[in-house]
Protein backbone atom coordinates (compact mmCIF):
# COMPACT_ATOMS: atom_id res chain seq x y z
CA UNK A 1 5.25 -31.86 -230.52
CA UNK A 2 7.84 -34.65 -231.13
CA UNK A 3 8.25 -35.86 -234.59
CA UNK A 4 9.62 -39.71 -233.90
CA UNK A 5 8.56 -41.62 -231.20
CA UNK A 6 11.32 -44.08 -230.00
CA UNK A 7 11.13 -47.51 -229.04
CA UNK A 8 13.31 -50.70 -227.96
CA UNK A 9 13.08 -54.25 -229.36
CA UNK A 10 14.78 -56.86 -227.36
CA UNK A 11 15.55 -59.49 -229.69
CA UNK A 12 16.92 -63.36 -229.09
CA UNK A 13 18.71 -64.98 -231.86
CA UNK A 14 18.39 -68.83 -231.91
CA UNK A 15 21.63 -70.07 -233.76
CA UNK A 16 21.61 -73.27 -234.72
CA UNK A 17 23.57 -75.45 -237.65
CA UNK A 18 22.02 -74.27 -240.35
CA UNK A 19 23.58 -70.28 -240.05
CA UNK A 20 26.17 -71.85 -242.02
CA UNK A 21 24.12 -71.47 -244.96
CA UNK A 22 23.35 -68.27 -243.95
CA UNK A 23 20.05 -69.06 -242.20
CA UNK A 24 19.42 -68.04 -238.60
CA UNK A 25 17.64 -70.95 -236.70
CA UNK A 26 15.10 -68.33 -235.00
CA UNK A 27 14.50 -64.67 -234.23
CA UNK A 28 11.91 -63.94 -230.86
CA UNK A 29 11.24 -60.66 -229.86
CA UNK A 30 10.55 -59.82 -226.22
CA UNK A 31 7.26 -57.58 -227.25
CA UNK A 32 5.88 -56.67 -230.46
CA UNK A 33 6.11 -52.81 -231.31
CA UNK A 34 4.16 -53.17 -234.52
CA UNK A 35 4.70 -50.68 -237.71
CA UNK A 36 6.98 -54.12 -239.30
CA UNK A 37 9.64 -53.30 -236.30
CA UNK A 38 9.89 -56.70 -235.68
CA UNK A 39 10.30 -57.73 -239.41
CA UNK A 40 12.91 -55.04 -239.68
CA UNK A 41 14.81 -56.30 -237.26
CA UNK A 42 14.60 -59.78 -238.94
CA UNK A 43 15.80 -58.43 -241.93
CA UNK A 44 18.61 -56.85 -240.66
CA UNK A 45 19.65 -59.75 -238.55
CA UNK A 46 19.58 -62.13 -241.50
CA UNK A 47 22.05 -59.86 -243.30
CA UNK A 48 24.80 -60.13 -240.24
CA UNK A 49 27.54 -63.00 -241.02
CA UNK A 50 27.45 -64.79 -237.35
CA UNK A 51 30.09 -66.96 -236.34
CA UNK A 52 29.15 -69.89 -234.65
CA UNK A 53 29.88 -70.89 -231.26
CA UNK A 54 32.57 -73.43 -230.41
CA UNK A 55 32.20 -76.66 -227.60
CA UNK A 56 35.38 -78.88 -227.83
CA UNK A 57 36.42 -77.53 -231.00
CA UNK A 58 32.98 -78.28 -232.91
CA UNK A 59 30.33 -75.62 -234.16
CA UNK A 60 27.07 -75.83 -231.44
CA UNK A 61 23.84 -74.29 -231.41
CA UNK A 62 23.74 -70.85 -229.31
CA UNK A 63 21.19 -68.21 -228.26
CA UNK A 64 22.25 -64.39 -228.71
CA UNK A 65 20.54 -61.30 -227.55
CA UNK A 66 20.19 -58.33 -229.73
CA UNK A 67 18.81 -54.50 -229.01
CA UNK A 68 17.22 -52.76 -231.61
CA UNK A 69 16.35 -49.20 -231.75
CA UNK A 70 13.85 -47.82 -233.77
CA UNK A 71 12.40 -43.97 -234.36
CA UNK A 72 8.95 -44.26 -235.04
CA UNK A 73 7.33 -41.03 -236.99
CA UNK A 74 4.78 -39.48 -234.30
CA UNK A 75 1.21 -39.74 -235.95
CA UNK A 76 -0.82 -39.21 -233.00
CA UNK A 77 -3.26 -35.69 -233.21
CA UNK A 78 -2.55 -34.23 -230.28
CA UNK A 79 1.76 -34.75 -230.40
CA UNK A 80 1.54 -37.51 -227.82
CA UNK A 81 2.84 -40.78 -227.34
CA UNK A 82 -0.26 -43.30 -228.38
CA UNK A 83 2.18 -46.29 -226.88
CA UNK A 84 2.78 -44.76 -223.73
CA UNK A 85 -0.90 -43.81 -222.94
């Protein structure tokens, strides 16, 4: 039986003037996992100092993506995957 299930969240990072602040203009995952993955990754992102992206030597909005990579603690009865099935 496996103890930690892992997963994937694709993430895209909306950056947009106000990361100067240190705000990030929007977070979008690809797919929810659930368990407060996607808030995790939220967290996490807010705490990264981006540098913004430069057009003609001025500061413009820009979309990044991100991979996040999570190990989930296996609570299913039998040892399976409860995502998977």
């Amino acid at each position: 039986m496996a103890k930690y299930i892992k997963r994937v969240l694709y993430i895209s990072i909306v950056l947009g003037m106000m990361f100067f602040l240190g705000l990030i203009g929007g977070v979008y995952p690809t797919h929810y996992l659930g368990g407060g993955c996607y808030e995790e990754a939220r967290r996490v992102l807010g705490k990264i100092k981006w540098e913004p992206a430069i057009k003609n030597g001025k500061p413009v909005r820009c979309k990044i993506s991100h991979t996040a990579y999570f190990n989930l603690p296996n609570q299913s009865p039998k040892g399976r995957d409860p995502i998977a099935e």
